[in-house]
Structure formats: C-alpha cells, structure tokens
C-alpha atoms as a PDB file:
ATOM      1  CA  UNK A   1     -24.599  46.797 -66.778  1.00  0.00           C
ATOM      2  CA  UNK A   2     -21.755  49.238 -65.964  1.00  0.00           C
ATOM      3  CA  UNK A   3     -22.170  52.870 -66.570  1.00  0.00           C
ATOM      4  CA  UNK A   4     -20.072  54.052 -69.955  1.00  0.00           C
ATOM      5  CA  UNK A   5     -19.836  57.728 -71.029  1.00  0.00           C
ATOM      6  CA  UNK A   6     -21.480  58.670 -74.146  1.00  0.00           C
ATOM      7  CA  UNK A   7     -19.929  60.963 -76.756  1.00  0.00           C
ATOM      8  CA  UNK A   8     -23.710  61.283 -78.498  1.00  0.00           C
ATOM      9  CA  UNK A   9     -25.250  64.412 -77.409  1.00  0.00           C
ATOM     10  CA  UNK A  10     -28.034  64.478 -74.556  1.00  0.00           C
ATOM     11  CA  UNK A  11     -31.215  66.875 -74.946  1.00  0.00           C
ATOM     12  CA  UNK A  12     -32.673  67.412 -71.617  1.00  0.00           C
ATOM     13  CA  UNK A  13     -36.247  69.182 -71.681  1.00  0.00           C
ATOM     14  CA  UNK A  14     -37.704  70.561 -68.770  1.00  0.00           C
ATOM     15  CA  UNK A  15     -39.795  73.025 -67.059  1.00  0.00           C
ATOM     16  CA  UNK A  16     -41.334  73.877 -64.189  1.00  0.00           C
ATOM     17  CA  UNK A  17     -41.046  70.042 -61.865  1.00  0.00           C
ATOM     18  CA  UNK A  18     -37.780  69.367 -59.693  1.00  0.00           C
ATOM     19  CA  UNK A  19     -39.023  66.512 -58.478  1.00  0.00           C
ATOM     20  CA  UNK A  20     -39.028  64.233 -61.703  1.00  0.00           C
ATOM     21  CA  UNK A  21     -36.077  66.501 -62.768  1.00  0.00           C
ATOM     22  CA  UNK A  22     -33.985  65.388 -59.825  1.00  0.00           C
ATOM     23  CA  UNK A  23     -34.693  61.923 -61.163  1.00  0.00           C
ATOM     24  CA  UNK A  24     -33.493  62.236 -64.023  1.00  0.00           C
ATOM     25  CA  UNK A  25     -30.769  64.098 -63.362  1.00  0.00           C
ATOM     26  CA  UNK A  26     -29.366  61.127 -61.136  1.00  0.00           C
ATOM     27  CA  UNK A  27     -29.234  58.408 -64.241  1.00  0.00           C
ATOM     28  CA  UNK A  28     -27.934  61.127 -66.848  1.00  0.00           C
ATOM     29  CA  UNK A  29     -25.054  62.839 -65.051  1.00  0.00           C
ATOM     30  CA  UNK A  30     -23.864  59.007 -64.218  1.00  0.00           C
ATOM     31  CA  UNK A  31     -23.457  58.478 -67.801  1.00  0.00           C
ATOM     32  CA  UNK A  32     -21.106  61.446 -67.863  1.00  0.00           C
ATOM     33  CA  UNK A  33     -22.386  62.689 -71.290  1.00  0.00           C
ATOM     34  CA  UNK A  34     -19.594  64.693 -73.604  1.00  0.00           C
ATOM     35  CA  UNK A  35     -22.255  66.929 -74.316  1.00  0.00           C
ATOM     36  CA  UNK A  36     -25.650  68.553 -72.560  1.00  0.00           C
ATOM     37  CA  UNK A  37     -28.543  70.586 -74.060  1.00  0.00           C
ATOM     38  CA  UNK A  38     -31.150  71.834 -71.620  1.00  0.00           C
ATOM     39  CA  UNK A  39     -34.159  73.626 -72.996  1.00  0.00           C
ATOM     40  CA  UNK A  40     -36.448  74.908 -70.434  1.00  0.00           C
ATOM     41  CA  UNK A  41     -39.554  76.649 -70.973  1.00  0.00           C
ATOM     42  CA  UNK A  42     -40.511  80.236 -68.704  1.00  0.00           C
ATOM     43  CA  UNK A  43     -43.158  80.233 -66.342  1.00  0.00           C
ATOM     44  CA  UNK A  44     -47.170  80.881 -67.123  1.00  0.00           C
ATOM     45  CA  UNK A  45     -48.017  84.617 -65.829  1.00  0.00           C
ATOM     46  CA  UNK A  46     -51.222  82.911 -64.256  1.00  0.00           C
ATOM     47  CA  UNK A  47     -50.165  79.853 -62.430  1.00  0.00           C
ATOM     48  CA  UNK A  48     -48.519  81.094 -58.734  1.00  0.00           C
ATOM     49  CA  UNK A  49     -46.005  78.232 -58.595  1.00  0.00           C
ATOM     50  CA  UNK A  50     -44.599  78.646 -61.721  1.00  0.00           C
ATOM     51  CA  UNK A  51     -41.819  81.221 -61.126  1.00  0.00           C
ATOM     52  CA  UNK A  52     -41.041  79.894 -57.902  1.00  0.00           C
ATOM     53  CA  UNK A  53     -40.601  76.015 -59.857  1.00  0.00           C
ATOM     54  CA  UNK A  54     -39.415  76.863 -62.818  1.00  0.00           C
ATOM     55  CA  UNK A  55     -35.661  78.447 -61.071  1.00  0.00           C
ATOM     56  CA  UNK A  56     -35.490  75.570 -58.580  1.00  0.00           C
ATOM     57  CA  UNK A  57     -35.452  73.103 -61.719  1.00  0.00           C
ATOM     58  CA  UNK A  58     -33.115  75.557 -63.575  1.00  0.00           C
ATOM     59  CA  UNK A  59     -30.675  75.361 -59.811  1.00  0.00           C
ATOM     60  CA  UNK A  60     -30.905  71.510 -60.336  1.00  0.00           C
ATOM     61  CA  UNK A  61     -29.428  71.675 -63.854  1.00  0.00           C
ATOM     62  CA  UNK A  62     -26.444  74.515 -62.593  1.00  0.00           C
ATOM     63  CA  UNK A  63     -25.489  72.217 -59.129  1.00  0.00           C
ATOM     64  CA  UNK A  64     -25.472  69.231 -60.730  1.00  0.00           C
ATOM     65  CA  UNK A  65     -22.537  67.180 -61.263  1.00  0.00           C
ATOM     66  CA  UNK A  66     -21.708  67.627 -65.120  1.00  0.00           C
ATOM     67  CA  UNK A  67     -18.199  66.403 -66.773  1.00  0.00           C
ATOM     68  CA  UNK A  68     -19.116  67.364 -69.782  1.00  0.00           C
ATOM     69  CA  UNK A  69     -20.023  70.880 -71.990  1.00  0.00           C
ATOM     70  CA  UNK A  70     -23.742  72.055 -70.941  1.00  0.00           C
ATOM     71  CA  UNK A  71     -25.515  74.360 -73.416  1.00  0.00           C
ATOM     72  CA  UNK A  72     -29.136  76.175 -72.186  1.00  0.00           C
ATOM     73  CA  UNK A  73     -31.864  77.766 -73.893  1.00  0.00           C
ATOM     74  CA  UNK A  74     -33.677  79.376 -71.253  1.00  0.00           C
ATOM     75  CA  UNK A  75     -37.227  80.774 -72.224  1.00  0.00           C
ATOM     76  CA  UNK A  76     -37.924  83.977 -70.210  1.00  0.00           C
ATOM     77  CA  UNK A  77     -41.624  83.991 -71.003  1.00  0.00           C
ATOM     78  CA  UNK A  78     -43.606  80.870 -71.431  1.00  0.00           C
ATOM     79  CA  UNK A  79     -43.940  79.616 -75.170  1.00  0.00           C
ATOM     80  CA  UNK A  80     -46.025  76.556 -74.663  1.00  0.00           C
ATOM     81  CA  UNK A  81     -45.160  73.071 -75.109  1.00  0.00           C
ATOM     82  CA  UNK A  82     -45.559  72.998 -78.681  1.00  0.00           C
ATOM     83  CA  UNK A  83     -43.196  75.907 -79.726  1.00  0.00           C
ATOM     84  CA  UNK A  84     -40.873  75.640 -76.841  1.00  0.00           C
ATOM     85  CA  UNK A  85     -39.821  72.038 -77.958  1.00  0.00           C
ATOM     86  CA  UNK A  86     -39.811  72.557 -81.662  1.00  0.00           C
ATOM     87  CA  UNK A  87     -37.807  75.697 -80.881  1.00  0.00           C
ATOM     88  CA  UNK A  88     -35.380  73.720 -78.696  1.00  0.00           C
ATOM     89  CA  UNK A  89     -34.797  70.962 -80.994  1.00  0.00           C
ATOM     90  CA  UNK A  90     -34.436  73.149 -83.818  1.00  0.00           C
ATOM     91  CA  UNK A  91     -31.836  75.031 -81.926  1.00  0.00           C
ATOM     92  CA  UNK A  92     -30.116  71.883 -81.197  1.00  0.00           C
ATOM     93  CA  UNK A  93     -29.771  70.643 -84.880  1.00  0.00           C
ATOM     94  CA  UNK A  94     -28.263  74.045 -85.670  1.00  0.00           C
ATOM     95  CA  UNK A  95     -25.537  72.619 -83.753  1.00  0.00           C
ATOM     96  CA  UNK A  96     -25.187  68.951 -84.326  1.00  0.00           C
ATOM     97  CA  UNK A  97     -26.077  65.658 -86.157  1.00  0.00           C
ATOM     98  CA  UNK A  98     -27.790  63.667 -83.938  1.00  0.00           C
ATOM     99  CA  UNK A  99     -28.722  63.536 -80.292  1.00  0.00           C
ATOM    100  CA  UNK A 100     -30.991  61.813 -77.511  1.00  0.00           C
ATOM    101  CA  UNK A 101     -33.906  63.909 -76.088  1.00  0.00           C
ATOM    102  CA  UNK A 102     -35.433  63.377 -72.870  1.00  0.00           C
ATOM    103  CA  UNK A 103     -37.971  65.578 -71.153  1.00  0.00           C
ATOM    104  CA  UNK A 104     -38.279  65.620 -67.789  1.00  0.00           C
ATOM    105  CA  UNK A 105     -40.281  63.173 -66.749  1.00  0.00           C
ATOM    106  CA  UNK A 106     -39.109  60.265 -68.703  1.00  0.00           C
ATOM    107  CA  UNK A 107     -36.593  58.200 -66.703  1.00  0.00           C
ATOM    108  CA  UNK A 108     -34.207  56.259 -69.119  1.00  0.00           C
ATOM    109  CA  UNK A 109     -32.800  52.780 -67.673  1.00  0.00           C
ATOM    110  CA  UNK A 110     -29.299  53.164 -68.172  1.00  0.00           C
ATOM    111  CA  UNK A 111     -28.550  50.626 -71.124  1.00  0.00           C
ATOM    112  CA  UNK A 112     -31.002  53.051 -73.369  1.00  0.00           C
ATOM    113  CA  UNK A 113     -28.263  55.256 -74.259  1.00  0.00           C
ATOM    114  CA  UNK A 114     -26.174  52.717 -75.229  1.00  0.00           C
ATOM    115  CA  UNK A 115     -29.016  51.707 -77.486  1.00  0.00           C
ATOM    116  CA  UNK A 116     -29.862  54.306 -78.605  1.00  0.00           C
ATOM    117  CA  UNK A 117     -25.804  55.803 -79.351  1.00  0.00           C
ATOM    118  CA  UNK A 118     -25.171  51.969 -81.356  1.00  0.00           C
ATOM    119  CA  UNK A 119     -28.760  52.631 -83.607  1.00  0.00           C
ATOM    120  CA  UNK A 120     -27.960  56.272 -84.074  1.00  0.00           C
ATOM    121  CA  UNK A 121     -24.920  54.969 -85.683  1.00  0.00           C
ATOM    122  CA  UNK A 122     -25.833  51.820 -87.298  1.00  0.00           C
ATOM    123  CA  UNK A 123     -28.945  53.467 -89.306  1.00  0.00           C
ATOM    124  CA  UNK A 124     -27.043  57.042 -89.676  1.00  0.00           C
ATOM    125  CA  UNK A 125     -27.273  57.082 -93.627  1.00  0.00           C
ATOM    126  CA  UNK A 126     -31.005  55.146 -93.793  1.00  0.00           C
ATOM    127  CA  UNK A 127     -32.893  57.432 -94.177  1.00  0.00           C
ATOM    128  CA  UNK A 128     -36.074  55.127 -94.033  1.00  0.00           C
ATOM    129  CA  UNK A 129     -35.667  55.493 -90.017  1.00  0.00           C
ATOM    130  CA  UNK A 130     -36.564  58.982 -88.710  1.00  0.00           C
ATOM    131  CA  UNK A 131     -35.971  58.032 -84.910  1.00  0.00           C
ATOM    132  CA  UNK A 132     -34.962  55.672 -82.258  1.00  0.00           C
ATOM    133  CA  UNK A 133     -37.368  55.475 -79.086  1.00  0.00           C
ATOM    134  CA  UNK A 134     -37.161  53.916 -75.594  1.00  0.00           C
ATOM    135  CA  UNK A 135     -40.288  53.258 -75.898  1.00  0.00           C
ATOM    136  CA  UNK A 136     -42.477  49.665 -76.079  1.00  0.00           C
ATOM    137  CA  UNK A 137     -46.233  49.234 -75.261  1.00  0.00           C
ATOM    138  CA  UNK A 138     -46.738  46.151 -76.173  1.00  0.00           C
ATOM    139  CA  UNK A 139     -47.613  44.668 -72.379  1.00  0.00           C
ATOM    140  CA  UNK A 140     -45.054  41.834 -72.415  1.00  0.00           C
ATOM    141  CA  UNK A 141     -45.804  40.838 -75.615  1.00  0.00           C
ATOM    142  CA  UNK A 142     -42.624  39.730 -77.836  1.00  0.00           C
ATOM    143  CA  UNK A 143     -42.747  40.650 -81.601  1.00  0.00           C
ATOM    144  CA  UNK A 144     -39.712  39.177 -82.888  1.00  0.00           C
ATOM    145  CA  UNK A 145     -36.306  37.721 -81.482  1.00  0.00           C
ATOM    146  CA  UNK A 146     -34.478  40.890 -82.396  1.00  0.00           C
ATOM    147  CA  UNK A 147     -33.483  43.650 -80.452  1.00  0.00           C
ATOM    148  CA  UNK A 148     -35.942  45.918 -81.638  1.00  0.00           C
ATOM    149  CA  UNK A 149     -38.488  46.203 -84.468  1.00  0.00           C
ATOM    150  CA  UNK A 150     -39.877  49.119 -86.879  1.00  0.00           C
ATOM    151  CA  UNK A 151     -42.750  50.880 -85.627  1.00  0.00           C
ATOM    152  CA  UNK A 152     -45.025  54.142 -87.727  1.00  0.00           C
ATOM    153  CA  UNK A 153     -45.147  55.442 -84.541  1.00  0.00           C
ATOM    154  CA  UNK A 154     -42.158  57.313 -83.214  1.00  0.00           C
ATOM    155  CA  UNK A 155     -42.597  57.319 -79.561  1.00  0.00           C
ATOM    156  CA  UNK A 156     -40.771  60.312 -77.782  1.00  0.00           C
ATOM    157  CA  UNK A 157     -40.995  59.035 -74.244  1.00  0.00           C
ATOM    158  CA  UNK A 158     -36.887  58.848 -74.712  1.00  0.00           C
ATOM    159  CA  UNK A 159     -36.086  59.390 -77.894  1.00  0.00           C
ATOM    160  CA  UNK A 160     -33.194  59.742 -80.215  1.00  0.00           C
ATOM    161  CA  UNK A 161     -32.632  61.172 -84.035  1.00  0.00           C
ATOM    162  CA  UNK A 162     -30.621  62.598 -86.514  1.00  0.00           C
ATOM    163  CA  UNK A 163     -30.612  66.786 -88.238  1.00  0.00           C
ATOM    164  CA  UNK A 164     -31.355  64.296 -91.239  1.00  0.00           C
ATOM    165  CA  UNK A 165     -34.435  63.648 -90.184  1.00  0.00           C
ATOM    166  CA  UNK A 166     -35.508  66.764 -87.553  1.00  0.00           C
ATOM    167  CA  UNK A 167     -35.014  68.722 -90.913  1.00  0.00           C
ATOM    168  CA  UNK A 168     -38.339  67.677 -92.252  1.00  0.00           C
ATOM    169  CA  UNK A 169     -40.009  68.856 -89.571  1.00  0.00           C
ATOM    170  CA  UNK A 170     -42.540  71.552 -89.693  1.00  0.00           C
ATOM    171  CA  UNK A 171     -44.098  73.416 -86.595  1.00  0.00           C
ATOM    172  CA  UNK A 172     -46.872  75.210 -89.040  1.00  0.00           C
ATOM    173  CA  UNK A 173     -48.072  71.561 -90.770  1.00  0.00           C
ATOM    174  CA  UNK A 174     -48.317  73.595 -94.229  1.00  0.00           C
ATOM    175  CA  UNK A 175     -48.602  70.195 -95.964  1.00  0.00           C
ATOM    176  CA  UNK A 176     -51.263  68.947 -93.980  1.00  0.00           C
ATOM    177  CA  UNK A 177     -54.031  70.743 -96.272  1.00  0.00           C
ATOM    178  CA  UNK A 178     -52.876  69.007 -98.907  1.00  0.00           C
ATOM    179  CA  UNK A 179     -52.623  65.813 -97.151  1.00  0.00           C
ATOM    180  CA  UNK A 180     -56.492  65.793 -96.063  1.00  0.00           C
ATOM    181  CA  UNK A 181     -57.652  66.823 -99.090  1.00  0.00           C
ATOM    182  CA  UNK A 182     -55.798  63.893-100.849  1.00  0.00           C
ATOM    183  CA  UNK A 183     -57.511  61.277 -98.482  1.00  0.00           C
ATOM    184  CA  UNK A 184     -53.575  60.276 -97.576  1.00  0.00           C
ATOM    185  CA  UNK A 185     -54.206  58.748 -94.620  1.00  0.00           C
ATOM    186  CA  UNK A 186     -56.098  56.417 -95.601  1.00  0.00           C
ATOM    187  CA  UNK A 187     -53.182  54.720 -97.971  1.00  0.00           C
ATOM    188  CA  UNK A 188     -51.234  54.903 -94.650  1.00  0.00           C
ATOM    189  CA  UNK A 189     -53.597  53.431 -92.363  1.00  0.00           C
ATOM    190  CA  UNK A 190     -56.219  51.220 -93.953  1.00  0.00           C
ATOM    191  CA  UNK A 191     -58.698  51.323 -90.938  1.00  0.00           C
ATOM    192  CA  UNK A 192     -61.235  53.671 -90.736  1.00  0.00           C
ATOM    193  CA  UNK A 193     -61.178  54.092 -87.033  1.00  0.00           C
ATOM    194  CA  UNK A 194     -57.767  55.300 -87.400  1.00  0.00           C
ATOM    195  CA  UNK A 195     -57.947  57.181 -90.052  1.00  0.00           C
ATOM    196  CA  UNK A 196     -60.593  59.117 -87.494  1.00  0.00           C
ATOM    197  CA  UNK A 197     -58.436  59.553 -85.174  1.00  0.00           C
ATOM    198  CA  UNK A 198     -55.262  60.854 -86.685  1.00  0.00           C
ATOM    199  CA  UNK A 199     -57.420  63.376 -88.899  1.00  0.00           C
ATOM    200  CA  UNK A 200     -58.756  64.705 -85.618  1.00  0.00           C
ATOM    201  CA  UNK A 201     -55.035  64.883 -83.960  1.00  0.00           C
ATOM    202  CA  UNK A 202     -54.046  66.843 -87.121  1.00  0.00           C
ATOM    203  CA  UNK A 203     -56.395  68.689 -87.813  1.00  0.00           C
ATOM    204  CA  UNK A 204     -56.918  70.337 -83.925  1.00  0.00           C
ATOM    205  CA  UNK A 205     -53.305  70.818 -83.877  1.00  0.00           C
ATOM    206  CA  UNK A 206     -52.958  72.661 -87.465  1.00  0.00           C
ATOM    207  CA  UNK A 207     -56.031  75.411 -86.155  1.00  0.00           C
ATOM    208  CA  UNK A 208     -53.933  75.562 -82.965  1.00  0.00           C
ATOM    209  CA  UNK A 209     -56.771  73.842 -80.298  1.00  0.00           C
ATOM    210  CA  UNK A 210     -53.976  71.428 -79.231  1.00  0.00           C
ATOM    211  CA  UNK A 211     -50.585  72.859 -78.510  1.00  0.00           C
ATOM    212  CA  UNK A 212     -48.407  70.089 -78.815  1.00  0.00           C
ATOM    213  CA  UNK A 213     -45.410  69.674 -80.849  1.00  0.00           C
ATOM    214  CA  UNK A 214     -45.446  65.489 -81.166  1.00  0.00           C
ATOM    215  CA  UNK A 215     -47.934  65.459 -83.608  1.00  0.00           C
ATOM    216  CA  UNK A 216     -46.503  67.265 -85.711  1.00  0.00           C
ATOM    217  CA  UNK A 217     -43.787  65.349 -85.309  1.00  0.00           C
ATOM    218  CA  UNK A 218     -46.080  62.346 -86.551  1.00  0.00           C
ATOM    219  CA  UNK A 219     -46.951  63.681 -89.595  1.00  0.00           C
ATOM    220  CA  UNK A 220     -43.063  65.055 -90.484  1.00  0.00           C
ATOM    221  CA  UNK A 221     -42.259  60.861 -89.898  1.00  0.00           C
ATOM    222  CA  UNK A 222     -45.382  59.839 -92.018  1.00  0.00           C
ATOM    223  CA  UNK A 223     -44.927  62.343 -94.943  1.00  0.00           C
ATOM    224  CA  UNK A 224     -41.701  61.159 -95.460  1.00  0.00           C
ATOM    225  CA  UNK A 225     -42.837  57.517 -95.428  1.00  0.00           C
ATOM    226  CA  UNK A 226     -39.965  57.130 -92.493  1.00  0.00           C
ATOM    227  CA  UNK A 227     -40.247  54.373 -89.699  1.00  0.00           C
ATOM    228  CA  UNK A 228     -39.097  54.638 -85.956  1.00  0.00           C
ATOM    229  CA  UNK A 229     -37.191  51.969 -83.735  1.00  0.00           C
ATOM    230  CA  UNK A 230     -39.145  50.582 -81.168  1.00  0.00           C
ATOM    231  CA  UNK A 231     -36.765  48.257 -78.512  1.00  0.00           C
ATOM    232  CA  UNK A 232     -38.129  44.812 -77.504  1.00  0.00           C
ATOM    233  CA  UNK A 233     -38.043  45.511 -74.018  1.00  0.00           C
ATOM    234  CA  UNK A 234     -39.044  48.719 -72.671  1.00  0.00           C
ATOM    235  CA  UNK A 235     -36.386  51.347 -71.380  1.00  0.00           C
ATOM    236  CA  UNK A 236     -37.876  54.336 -70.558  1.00  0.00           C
ATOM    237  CA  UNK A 237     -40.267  54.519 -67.749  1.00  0.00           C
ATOM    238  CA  UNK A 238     -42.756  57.845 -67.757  1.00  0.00           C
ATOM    239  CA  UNK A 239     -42.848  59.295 -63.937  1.00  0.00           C
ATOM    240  CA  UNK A 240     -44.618  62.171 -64.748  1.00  0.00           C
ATOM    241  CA  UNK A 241     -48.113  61.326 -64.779  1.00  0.00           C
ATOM    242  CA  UNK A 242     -49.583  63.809 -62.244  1.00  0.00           C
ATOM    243  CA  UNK A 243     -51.514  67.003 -62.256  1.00  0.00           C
ATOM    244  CA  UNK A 244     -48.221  68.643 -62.707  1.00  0.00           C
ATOM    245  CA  UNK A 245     -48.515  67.504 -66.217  1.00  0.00           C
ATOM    246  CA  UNK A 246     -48.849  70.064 -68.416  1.00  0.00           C
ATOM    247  CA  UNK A 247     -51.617  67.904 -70.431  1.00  0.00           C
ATOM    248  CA  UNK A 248     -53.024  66.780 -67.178  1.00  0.00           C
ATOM    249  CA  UNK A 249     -51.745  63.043 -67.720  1.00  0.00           C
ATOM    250  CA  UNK A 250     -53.547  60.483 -64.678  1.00  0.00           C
ATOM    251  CA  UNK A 251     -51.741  58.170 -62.922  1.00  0.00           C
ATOM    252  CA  UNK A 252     -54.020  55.145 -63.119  1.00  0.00           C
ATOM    253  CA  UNK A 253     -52.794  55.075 -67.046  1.00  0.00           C
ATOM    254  CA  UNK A 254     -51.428  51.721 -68.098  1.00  0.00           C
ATOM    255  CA  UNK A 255     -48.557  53.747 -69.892  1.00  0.00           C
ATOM    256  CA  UNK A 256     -47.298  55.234 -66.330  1.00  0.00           C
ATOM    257  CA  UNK A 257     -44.366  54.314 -64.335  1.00  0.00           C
ATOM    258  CA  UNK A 258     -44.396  51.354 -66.653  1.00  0.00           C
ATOM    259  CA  UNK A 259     -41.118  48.719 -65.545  1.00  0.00           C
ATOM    260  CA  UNK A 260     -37.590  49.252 -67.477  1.00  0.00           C
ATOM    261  CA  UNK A 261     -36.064  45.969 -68.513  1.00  0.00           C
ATOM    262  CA  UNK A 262     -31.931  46.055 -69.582  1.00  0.00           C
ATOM    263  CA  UNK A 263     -30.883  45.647 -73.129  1.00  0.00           C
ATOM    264  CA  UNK A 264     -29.015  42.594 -73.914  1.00  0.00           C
ATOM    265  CA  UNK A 265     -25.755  43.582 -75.456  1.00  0.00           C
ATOM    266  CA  UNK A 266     -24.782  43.052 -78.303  1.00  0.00           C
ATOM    267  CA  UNK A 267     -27.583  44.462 -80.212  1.00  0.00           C
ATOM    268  CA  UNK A 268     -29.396  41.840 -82.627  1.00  0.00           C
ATOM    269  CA  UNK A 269     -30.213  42.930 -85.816  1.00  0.00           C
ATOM    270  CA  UNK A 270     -33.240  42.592 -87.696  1.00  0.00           C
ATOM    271  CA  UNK A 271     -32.553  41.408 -90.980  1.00  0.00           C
ATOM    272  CA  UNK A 272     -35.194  43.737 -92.735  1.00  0.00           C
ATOM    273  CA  UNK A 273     -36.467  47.066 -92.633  1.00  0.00           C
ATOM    274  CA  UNK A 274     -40.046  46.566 -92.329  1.00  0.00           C
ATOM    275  CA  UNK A 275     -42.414  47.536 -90.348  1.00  0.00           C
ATOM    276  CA  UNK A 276     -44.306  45.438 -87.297  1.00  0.00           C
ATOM    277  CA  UNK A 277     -47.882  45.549 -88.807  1.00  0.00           C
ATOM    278  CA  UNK A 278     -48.880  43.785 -85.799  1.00  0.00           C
ATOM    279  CA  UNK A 279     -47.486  46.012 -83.250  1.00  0.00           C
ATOM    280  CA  UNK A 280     -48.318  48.689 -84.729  1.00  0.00           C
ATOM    281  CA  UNK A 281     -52.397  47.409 -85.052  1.00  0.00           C
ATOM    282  CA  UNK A 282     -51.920  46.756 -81.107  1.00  0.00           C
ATOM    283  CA  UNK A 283     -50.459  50.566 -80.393  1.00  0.00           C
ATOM    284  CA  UNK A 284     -53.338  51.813 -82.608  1.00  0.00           C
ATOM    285  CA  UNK A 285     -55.779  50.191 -80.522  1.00  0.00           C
ATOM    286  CA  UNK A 286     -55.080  50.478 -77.034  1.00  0.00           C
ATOM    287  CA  UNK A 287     -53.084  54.129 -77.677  1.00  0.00           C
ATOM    288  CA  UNK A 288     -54.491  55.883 -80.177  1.00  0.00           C
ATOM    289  CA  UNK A 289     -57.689  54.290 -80.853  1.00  0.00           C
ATOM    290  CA  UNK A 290     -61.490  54.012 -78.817  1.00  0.00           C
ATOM    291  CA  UNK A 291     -60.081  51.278 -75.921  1.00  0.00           C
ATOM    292  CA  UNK A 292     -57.242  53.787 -74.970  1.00  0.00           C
ATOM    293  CA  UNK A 293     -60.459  56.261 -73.761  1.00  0.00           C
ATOM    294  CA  UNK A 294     -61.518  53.508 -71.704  1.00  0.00           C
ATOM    295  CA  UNK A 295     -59.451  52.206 -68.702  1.00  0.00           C
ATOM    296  CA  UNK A 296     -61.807  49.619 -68.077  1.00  0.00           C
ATOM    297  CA  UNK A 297     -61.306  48.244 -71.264  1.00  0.00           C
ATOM    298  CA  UNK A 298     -57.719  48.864 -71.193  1.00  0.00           C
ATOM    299  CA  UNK A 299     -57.087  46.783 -68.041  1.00  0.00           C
ATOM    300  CA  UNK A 300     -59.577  44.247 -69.200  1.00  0.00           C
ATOM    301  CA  UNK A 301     -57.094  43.605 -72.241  1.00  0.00           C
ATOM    302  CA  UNK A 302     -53.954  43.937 -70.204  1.00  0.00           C
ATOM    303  CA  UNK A 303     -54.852  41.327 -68.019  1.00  0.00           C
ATOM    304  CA  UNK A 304     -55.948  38.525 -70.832  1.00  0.00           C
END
C-alpha cells in the first residue's frame, strides 16, 4: 500500500519505554499526519528508571521527523494510567472532533489509518458507533465478507473516535451505582459468567483497586447502548507485553505481537448496523471470561 498523509488527528500516548516508542514513531511520522497530540505521563517517585526513561521517550517525540503541528501534554508528576489518559483525551476533545489514539506500544500497520480516517467519516453523524478499533481477536476466524463488523467491545489497542462520543465519558463512573443496583448488565449480557465478570471490572475500578481508564471507557460505550468497529483482519499488533508494562502484561499471551494483515481498499460496507453476537460470545470467552485465565486452555482452543 503506499503511504498517504492523513488530515485526521493522531493521539500518541506514551510514557516511560523508548524502545516500543521508537517503533511507533517509525510507521506514524511516515504517514506525515497534519496534526500530533502526545500525552505523556511523569515518572513514579519510587521506580529508579523512571526519570531517566521517561525524557529519553519525551527526546524521541522532539527529534523526530514531524511535517505536521505537534501539541504535548507533559505530566510533571505521575497521575497513573487511569487519570493520565482520561485527562489526555479529554484535553484533546477540547480541541477537536475526532482523532486516532495510539499508546505506545501498539504498532498500527499502515493501512489502519486509512481505515480508520474513511470510518471516522462514514459513521460521523451515527451515533450508534462510539469507536473504531484496529483491533480483531478472533484467531483467523472470518465473521462476515465485509470489511469490518460491530463489536460491544471497543478495543483500544489502536483506536479511533469522535468528541461525540468521548463526551459521555466519565472518569468517576457516577452512574455505575445505579447501574448495579438495576441488575443492567444482565439485559446487556445474558450470561451469567459475564455478567460476573464485568460487575467485578466495574465495580474494582469505581472503589479505585484498579486504576485503569478502559473500563470506564466500557461502561461510557454500554450506557449509551453504542457499538464499536472491529476490522476483519487485524491491524494493530501489541509489542508491549513485557515487565515494562505498567499492568505487568506476559509475553506468552495469545493477544501479543499478534500478525497485522493490510486492508483491502475500498472499504466494504456492511449493510446493517448490528452487532456480531458471535464474535462478541468468542471475545467474551477467551478475553474476558474463565479460559482467558488459563493459557493452557487458551492455546488448546487456538489450535482446534
């Protein structure tokens, strides 16, 4: 595919790893975006490396090779994943309508900002879809013969959206309380076992035991009924799963350093906007459900 600019703004989130950064920095300053956010977080007071890390990533950002207007939010003291990136993106949106986000260890083939810069377009006004990812799990499996298909689950492993839909999001969860009281989730899900788990999620990250800023994410998309674009081939491939990761991610996960394919141009529609039930029952099992805390299990499926 040959490289084209992009006039759709790129978020770039990173921290304290130049390695992965580097990486990154190689496909995105190729695509010669118009635009360039960079949100970086500051470094932990305890961890030695940090300080030393967290500048040579920010020297990265200043030498590379931008055409482009860059933009930085530069935390001085650490916030945390969870209020860091909500605090980026929010800072973002104050600025413009839509974007792709990519944090710094998610390596983007290059047709997925075409993808995503067509979709952004294409499903501006809808507000049924809350976000465009890079993103598929499915292990070779093909759901339809479109392009892409409509996922509950908005993957941020590359990611794209619109202030529409970024607005509805809440750091605090205040209508989570609600939520579990109601028993909403399971009208949503219809599977106990799920239900389990995403009460859990919730629920540790409202009392502040996870800080994380995707799940609340989740429940913005959710609460507002809204539905994410998955691709049919994957385009985003995760590098970062070392014991730099700030969750501690492993690198004998299926989900790392997964293949990119290319997107086939042009983009085929789907003809409805519906959700892949049976996707989405395959993400909730080996993902978010029991077999995704068991590799064994997880490779034994892979490999049927």
């Amino acid at each position: 595919m040959h490289q084209h600019s992009t006039s759709v703004p790129i978020v770039l989130i990173v921290f304290n790893r130049p390695s992965p950064t580097k990486s990154l920095l190689s496909v995105v300053t190729r695509i010669q975006p118009s635009k360039v956010f960079i949100i970086a977080d500051g470094p932990r007071p305890n961890h030695p490396t940090d300080r030393e890390n967290c500048q040579a990533t920010r020297d990265l950002i200043d030498k590379a090779q931008w055409k482009g207007e860059v933009l930085t939010n530069y935390a001085d003291v650490n916030l945390g994943c969870k209020a860091r990136i909500s605090t980026g993106l929010s800072w973002v949106f104050d600025q413009v309508d839509q974007a792709i986000i990519l944090e710094d260890d998610c390596l983007p083939h290059p047709s997925f900002f075409r993808f995503c810069h067509e979709l952004l377009e294409y499903y501006r006004e809808d507000e049924r879809v809350m976000a465009i990812s890079g993103d598929n799990f499915q292990f070779g499996r093909r759901r339809t013969q479109n392009s892409y298909y409509f996922s509950r689950y908005p993957h941020c492993w590359g990611w794209a959206t619109w202030k529409r839909a970024w607005q509805h999001y809440d750091a605090d969860m205040t209508l989570w309380p609600q939520a579990k009281s109601s028993h909403w989730l399971d009208g949503i899900l219809h599977d106990a076992a799920a239900v389990k788990y995403w009460h859990h999620k919730f629920e540790q990250t409202y009392t502040k035991k996870i800080d994380t800023w995707d799940y609340a994410w989740t429940l913005a998309c959710w609460l507002q009924s809204g539905l994410c674009i998955l691709p049919n081939t994957n385009l985003v491939s995760n590098i970062g799963f070392d014991a730099g990761g700030t969750h501690h991610t492993h690198s004998h996960s299926p989900f790392f350093n997964m293949p990119t394919v290319e997107m086939p141009f042009p983009l085929n529609h789907p003809p409805t906007v519906l959700r892949n039930a049976q996707a989405d029952r395959f993400t909730q099992a080996h993902q978010f459900g029991l077999l995704s805390r068991s590799r064994r299990k997880v490779r034994a499926v892979l490999n049927l």
